[in-house]
C-alpha atoms as a PDB file:
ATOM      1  CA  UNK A   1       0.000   0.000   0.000  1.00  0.00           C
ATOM      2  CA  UNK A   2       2.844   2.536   0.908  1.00  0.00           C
ATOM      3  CA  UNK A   3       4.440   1.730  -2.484  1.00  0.00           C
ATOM      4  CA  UNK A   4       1.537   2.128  -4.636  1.00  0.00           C
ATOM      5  CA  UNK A   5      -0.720   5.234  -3.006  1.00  0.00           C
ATOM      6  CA  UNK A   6       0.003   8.565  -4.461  1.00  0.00           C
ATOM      7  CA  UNK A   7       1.818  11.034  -2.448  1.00  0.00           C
ATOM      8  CA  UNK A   8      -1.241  13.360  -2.774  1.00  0.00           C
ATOM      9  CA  UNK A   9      -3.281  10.232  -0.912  1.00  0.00           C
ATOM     10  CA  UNK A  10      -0.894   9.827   2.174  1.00  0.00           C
ATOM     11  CA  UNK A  11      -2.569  12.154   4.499  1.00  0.00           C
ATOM     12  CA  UNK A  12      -6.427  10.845   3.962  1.00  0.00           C
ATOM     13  CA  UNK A  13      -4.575   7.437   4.593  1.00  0.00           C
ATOM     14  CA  UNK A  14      -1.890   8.071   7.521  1.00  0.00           C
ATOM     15  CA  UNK A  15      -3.815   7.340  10.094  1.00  0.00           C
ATOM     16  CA  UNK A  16      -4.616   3.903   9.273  1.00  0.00           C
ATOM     17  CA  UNK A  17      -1.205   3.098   7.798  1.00  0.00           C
ATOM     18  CA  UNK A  18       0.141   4.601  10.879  1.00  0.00           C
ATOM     19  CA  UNK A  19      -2.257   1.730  12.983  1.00  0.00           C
ATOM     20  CA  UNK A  20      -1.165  -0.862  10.917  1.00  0.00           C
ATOM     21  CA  UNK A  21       2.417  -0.031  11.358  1.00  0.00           C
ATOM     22  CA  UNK A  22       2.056   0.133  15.060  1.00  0.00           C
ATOM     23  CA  UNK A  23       0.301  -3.163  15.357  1.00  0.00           C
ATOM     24  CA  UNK A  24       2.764  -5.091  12.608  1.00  0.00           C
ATOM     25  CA  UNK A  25       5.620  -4.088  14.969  1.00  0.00           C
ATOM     26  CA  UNK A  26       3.934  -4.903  17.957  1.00  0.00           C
ATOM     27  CA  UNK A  27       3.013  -8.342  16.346  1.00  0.00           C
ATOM     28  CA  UNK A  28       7.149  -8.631  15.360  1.00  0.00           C
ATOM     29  CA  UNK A  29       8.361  -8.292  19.213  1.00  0.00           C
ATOM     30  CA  UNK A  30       5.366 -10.884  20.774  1.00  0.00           C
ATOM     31  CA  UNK A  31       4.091 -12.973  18.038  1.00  0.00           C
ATOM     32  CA  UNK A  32       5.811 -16.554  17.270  1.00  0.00           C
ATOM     33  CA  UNK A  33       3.919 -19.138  15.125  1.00  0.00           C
ATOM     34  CA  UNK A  34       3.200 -21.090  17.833  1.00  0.00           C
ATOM     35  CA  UNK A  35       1.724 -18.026  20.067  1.00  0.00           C
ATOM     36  CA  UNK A  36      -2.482 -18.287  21.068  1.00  0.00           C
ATOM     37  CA  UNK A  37      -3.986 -16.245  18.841  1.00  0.00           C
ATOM     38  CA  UNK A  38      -1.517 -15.678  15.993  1.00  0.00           C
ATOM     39  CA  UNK A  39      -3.905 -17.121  13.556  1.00  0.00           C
ATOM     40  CA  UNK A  40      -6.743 -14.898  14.758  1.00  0.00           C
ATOM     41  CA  UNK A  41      -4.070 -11.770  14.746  1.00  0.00           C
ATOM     42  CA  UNK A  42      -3.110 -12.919  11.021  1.00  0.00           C
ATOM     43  CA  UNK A  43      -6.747 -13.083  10.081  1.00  0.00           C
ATOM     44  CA  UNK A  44      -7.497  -9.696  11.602  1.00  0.00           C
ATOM     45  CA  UNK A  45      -4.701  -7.536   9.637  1.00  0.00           C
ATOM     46  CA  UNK A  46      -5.254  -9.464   6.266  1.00  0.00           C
ATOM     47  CA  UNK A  47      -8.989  -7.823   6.774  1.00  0.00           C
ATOM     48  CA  UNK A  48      -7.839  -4.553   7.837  1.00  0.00           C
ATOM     49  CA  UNK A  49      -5.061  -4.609   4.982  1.00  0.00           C
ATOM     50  CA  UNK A  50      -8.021  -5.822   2.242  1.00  0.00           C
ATOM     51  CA  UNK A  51     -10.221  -3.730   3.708  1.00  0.00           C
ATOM     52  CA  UNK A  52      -7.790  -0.504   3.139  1.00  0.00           C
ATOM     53  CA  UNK A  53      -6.336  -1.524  -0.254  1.00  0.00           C
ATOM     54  CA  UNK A  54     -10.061  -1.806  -1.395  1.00  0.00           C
ATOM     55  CA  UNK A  55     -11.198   1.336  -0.237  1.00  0.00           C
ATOM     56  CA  UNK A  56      -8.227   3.051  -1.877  1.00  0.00           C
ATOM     57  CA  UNK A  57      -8.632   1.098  -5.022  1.00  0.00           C
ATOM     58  CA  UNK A  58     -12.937   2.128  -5.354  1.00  0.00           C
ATOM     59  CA  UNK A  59     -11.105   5.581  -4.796  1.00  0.00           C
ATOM     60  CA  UNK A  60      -9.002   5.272  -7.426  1.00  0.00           C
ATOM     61  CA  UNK A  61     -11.308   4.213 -10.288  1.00  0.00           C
ATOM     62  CA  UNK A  62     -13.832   6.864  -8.973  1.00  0.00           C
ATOM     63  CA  UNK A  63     -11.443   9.721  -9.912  1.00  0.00           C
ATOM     64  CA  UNK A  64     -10.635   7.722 -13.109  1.00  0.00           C
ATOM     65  CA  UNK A  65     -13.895   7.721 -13.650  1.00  0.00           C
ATOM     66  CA  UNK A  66     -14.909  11.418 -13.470  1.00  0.00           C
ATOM     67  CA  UNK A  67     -11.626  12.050 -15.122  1.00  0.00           C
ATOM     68  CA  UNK A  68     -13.099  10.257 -18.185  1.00  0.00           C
ATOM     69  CA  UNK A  69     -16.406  12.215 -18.136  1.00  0.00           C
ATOM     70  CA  UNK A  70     -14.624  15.513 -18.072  1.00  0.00           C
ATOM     71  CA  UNK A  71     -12.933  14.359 -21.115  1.00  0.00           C
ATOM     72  CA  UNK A  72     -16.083  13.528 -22.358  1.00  0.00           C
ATOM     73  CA  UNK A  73     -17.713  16.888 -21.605  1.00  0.00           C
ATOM     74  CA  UNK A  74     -14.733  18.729 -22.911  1.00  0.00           C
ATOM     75  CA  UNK A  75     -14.559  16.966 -26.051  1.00  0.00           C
ATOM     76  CA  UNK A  76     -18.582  17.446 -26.588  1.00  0.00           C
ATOM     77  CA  UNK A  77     -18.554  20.843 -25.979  1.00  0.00           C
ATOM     78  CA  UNK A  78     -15.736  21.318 -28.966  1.00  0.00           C
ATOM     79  CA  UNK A  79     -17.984  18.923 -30.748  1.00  0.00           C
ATOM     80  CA  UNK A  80     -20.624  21.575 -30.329  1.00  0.00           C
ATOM     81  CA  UNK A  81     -18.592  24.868 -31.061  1.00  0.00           C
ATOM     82  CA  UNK A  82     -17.297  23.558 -34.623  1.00  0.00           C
END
């Protein structure tokens, strides 16, 4: 997710990432395989993480999508003048 979002994205996003990040390294210093409730604590930030990359992704093809209709607009309204 850090790799991919666009630098004008971060800050609607920090928060969250900023969760994640404090719960991944929390999970590093007291989770082992064999620890009760690793599974569970795997399951839960594979949700969170899917739940966030979706949410960014709907984002994405929203402004993708009203980019394209602004095109559209723009080119009609040429169509129009000639």
């Amino acid at each position: 997710i850090k790799l991919t979002v666009l630098d004008v994205e971060k800050p609607l996003i920090r928060s969250e990432v900023d969760d994640i990040d404090f719960k991944l390294i929390k999970a590093e210093r007291n989770l082992h395989w064999n620890s009760t409730g690793v599974w569970e604590y795997i399951q839960e930030m594979r949700n969170i993480l899917h739940d966030l990359e979706s949410r960014i992704q709907k984002s994405k093809n929203n402004v993708e999508t009203m980019h394209l209709m602004m095109l559209v607009s723009i080119i009609m309204m040429v169509m129009s003048v000639i």
